[in-house]
Each structure stands twice: as structure tokens, then as C-alpha cells.
C-alpha atoms as a PDB file:
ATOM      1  CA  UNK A   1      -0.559  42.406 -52.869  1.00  0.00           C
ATOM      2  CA  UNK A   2      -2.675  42.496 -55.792  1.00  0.00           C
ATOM      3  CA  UNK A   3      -6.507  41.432 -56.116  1.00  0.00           C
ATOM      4  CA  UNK A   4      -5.795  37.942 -57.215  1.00  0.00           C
ATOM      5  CA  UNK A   5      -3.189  37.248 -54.538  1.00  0.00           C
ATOM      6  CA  UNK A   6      -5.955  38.515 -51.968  1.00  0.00           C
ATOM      7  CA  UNK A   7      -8.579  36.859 -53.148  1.00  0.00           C
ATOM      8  CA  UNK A   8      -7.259  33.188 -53.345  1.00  0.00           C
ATOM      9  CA  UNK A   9      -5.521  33.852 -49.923  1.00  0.00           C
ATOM     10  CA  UNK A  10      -9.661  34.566 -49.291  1.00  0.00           C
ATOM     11  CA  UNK A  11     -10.554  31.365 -50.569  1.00  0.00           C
ATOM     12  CA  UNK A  12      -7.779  29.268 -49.437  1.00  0.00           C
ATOM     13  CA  UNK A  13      -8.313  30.858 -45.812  1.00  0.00           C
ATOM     14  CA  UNK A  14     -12.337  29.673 -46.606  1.00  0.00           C
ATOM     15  CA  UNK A  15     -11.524  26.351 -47.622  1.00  0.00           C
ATOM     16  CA  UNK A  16      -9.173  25.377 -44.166  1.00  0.00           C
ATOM     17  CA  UNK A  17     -12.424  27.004 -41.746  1.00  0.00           C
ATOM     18  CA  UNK A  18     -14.907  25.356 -43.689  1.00  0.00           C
ATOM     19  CA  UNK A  19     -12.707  21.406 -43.445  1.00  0.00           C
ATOM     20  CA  UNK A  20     -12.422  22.491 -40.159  1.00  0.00           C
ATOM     21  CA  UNK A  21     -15.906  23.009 -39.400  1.00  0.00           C
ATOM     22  CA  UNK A  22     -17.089  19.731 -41.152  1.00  0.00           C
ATOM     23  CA  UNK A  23     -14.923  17.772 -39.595  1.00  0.00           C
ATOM     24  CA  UNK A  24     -14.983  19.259 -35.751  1.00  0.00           C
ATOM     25  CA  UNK A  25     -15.464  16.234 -33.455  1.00  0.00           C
ATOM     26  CA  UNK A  26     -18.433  18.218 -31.895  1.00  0.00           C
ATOM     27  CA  UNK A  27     -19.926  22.016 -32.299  1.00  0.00           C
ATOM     28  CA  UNK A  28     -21.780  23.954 -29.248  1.00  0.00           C
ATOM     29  CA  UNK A  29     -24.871  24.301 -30.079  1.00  0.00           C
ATOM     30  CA  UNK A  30     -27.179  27.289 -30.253  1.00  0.00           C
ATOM     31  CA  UNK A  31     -29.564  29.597 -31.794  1.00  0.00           C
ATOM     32  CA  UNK A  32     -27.220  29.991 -34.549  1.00  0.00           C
ATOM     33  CA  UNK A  33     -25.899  26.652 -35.065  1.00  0.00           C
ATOM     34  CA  UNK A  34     -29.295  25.367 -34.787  1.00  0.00           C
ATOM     35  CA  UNK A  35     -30.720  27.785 -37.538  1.00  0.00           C
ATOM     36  CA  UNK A  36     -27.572  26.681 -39.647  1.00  0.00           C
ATOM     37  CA  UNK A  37     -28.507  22.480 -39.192  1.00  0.00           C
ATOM     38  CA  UNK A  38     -32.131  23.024 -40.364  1.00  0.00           C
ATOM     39  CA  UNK A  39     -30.851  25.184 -43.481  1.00  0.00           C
ATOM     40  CA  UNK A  40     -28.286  22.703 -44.419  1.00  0.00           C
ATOM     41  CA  UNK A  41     -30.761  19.988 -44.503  1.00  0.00           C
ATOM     42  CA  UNK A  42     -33.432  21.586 -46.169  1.00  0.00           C
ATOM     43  CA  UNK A  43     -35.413  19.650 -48.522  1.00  0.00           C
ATOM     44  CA  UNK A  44     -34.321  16.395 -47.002  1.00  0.00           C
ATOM     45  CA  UNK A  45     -35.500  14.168 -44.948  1.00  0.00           C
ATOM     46  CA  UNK A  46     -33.378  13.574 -41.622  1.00  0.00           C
ATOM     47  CA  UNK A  47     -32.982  12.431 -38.478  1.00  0.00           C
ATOM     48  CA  UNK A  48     -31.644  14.344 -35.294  1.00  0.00           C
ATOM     49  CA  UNK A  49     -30.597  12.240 -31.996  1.00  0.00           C
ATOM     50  CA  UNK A  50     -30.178  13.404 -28.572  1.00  0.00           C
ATOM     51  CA  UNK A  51     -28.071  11.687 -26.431  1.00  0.00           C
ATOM     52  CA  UNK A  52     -25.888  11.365 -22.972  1.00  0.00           C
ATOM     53  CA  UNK A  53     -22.462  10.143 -21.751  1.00  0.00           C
ATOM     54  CA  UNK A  54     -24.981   8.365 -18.911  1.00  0.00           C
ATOM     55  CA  UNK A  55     -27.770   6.750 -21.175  1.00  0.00           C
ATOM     56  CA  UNK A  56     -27.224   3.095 -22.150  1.00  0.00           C
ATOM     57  CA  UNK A  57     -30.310   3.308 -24.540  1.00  0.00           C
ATOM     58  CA  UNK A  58     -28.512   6.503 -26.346  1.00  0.00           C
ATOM     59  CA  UNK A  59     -25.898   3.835 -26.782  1.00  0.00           C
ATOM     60  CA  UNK A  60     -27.874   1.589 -28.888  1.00  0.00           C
ATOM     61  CA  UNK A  61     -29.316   4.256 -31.178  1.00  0.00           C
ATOM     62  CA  UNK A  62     -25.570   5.062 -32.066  1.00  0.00           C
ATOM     63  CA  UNK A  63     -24.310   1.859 -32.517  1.00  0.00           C
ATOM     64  CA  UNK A  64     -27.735   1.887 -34.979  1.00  0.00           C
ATOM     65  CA  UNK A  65     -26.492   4.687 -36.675  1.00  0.00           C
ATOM     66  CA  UNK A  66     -23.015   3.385 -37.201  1.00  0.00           C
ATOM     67  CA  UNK A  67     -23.720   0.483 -38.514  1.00  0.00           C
ATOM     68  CA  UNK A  68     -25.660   1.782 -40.522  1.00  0.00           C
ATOM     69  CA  UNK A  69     -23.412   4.271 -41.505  1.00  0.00           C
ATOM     70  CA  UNK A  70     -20.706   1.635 -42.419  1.00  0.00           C
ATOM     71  CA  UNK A  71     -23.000   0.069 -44.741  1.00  0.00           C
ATOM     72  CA  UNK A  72     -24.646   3.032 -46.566  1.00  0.00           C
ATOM     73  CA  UNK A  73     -21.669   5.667 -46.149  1.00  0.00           C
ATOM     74  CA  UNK A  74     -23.128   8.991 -45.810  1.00  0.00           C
ATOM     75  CA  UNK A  75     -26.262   9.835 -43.975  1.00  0.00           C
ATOM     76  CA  UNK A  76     -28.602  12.411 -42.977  1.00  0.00           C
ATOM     77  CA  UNK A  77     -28.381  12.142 -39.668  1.00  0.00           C
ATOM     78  CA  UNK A  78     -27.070  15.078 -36.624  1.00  0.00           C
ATOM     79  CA  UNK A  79     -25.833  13.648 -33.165  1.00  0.00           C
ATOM     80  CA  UNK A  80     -26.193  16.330 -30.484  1.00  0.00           C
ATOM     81  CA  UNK A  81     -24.898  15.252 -26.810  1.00  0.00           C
ATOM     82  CA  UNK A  82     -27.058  16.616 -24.151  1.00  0.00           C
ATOM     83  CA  UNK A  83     -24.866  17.101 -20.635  1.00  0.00           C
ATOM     84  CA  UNK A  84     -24.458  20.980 -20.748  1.00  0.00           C
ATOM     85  CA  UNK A  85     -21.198  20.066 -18.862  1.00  0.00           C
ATOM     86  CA  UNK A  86     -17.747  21.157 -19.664  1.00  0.00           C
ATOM     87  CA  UNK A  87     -16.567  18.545 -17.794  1.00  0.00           C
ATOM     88  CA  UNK A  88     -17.979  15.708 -19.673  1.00  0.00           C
ATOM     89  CA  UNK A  89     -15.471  16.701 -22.960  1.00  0.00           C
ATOM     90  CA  UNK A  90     -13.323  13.861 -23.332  1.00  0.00           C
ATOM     91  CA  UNK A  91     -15.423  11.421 -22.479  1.00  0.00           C
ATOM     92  CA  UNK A  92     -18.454  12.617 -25.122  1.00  0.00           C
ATOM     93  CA  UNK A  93     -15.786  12.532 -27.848  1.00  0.00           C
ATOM     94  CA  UNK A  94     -14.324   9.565 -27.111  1.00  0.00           C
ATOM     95  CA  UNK A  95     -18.038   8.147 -27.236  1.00  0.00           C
ATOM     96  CA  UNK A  96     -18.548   9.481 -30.427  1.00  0.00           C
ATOM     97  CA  UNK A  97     -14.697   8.104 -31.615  1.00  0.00           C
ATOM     98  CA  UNK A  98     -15.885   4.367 -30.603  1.00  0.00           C
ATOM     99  CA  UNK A  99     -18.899   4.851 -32.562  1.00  0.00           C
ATOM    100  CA  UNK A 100     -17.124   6.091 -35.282  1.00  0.00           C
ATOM    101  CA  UNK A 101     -19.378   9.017 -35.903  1.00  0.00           C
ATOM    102  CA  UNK A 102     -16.918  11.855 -35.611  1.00  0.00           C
ATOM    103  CA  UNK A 103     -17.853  12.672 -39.656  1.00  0.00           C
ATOM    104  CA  UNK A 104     -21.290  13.088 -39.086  1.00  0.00           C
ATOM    105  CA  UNK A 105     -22.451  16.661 -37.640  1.00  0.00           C
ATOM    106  CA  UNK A 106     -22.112  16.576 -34.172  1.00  0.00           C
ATOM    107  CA  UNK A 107     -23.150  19.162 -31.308  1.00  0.00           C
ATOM    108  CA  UNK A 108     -23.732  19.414 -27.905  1.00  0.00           C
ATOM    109  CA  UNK A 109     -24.869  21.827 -25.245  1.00  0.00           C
ATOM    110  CA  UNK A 110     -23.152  24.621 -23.776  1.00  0.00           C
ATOM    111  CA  UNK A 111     -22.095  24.182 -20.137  1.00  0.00           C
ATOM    112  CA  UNK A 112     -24.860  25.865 -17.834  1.00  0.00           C
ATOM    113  CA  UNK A 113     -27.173  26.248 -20.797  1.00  0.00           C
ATOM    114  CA  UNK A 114     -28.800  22.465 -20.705  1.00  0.00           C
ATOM    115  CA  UNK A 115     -32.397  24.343 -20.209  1.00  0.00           C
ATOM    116  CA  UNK A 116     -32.356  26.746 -23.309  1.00  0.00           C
ATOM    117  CA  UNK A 117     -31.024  24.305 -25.513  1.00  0.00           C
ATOM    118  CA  UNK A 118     -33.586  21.889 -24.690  1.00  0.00           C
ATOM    119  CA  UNK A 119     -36.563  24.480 -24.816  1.00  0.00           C
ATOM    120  CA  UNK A 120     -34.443  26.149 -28.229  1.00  0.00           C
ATOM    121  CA  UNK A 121     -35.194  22.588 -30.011  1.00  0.00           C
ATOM    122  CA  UNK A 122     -38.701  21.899 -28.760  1.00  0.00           C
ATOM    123  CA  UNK A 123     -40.080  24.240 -26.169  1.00  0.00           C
ATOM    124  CA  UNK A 124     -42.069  20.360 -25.238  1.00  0.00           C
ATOM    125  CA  UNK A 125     -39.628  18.157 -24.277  1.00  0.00           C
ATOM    126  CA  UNK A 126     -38.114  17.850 -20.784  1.00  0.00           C
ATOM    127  CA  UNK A 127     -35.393  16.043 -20.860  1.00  0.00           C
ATOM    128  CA  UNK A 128     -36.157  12.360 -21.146  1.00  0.00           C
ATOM    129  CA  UNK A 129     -33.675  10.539 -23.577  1.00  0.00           C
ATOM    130  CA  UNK A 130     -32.854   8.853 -25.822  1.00  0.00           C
ATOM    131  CA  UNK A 131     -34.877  11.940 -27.967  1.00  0.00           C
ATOM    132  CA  UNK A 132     -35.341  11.356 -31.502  1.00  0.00           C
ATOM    133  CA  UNK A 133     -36.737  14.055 -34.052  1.00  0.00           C
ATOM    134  CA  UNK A 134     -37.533  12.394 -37.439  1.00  0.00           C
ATOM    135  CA  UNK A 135     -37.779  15.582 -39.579  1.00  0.00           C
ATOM    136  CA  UNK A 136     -39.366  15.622 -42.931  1.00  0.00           C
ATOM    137  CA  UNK A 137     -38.399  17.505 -46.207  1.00  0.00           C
ATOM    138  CA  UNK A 138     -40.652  20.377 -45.476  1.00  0.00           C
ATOM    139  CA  UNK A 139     -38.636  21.074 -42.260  1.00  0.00           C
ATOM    140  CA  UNK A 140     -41.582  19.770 -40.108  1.00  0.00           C
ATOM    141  CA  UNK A 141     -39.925  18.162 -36.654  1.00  0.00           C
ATOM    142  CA  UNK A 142     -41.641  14.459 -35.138  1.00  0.00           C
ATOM    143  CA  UNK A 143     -40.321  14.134 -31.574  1.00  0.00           C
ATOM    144  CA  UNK A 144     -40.099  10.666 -30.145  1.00  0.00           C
ATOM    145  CA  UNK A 145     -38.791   9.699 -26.355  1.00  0.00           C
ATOM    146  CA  UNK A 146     -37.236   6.225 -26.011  1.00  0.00           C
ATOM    147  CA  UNK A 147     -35.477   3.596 -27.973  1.00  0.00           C
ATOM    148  CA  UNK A 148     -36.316   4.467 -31.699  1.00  0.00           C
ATOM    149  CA  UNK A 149     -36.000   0.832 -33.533  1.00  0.00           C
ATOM    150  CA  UNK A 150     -33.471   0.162 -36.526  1.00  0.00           C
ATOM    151  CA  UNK A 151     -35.992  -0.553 -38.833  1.00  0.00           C
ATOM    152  CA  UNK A 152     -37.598   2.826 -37.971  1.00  0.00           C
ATOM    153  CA  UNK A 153     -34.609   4.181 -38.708  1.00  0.00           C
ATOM    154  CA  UNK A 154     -33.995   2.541 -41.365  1.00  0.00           C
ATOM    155  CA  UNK A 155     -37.059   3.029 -42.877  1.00  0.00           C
ATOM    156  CA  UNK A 156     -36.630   7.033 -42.750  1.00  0.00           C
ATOM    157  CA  UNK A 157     -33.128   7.477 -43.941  1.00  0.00           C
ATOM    158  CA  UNK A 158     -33.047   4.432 -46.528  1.00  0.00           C
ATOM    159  CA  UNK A 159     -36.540   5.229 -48.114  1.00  0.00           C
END
């Protein structure tokens, strides 16, 4: 096979795992994957949300997000589902499908590992959701527990 052959069978090969990756309906999170979020939204501005199949609150910060996502089209914004349970699968995705969010970057945590995750994103948070991290173009993370208001949101992805 000669060198050109190889190489766009290289690139095609890149293009498919990269489409793939972008569009995966949700990513376990760790070190790695977390390193890899913060790097692809350097210099931005951006939001992060934390959320569970079993809070209604988490609920209204993603019905937030897509509606504002229908009216803006693309935003800075990662999802990452919090129930470190395998068995929770279909029903986090199919969350995620009714908000029609499956195009953002979504993630959750590995089954058994709810503890390092939590402590791997901010060694000061327990638990309590919804969690919202508003984080700034520097890369500098702003926690905030509870029910973040649209125009909050608004305000920090639609400067």
C-alpha cells in the first residue's frame, strides 16, 4: 500500500472516531476526559451542569439550556449526569434525548466511582445538586448549588 493510500486511510479512520466522539450521546468521565473538557474550552467562557435522573430541579436547568439552545444554536455549555450507576443508562439518555441535548458534550460518572468524580471536579462539593460551575476564560471554576436562574445563564453564555 503506498504512503498516500496509508495516510488518507489514517485520516479517514480519524475523521469516523472523531464524529463519533462529538456526537456520543454521553462519555464516562474521568481524569482524562476531564483534562480534555477544560482544554477544549480554553479561552472561553462556559458553563458546566451537574445533574441526576432523580432531581426535578436538574430538570429545569436543562429545559433552560435547551431552550436556549434552540434559539442561539450552539453553546458553551457540558452536561455531566451524576448517578455513578450502570444501571441508570437508558434512562439518562433518554433524559438527555427529550431535552434535545444529545449534541452538546455530555458525560457522566463511572459506575462505583460517584466519590472520585465528584472530589476530581471540586475536591468541595458533596454532592448536593443541581451543581453549576460558571467557568471563566482564564479557566477559573465558580461553583454554585441549587437552581441557577435563566437570566444567570443567560447572562454568562449570551454576554
Amino acid at each position: 500500500m503506498s504512503y498516500l493510500t496509508k495516510f488518507s486511510l489514517h485520516l479517514l479512520l480519524l475523521f469516523f472516531y472523531c464524529s463519533q466522539y462529538a456526537h456520543a450521546s454521553s462519555i464516562a468521565l474521568d481524569k482524562e476526559q476531564f483534562d480534555k473538557i477544560k482544554q477544549l474550552n480554553q479561552g472561553k467562557q462556559w458553563l458546566m451542569l451537574l445533574w441526576s435522573v432523580d432531581c426535578p430541579p436538574c430538570f429545569k436547568e436543562l429545559a433552560i439550556i435547551q431552550k436556549l439552545k434552540s434559539q442561539h444554536g450552539d453553546l458553551a455549555v457540558v452536561i455531566i449526569n451524576t448517578d455513578a450507576d450502570d444501571e441508570i443508562t437508558k434512562e439518562r439518555v433518554s433524559i438527555i434525548e427529550k431535552f434535545e441535548l444529545d449534541k452538546l458534550s455530555n458525560f457522566h460518572f463511572t459506575d462505583g466511582e460517584g466519590d472520585r468524580s465528584r472530589f476530581l471536579i471540586d475536591s468541595t462539593w458533596y454532592g448536593e445538586l443541581p451543581r453549576s460551575y460558571f467557568v471563566e476564560s482564564n479557566g477559573r471554576f465558580h461553583g454554585k448549588s441549587g437552581l441557577v436562574k435563566e437570566s444567570m445563564i443567560i447572562q454568562w453564555l449570551l454576554p
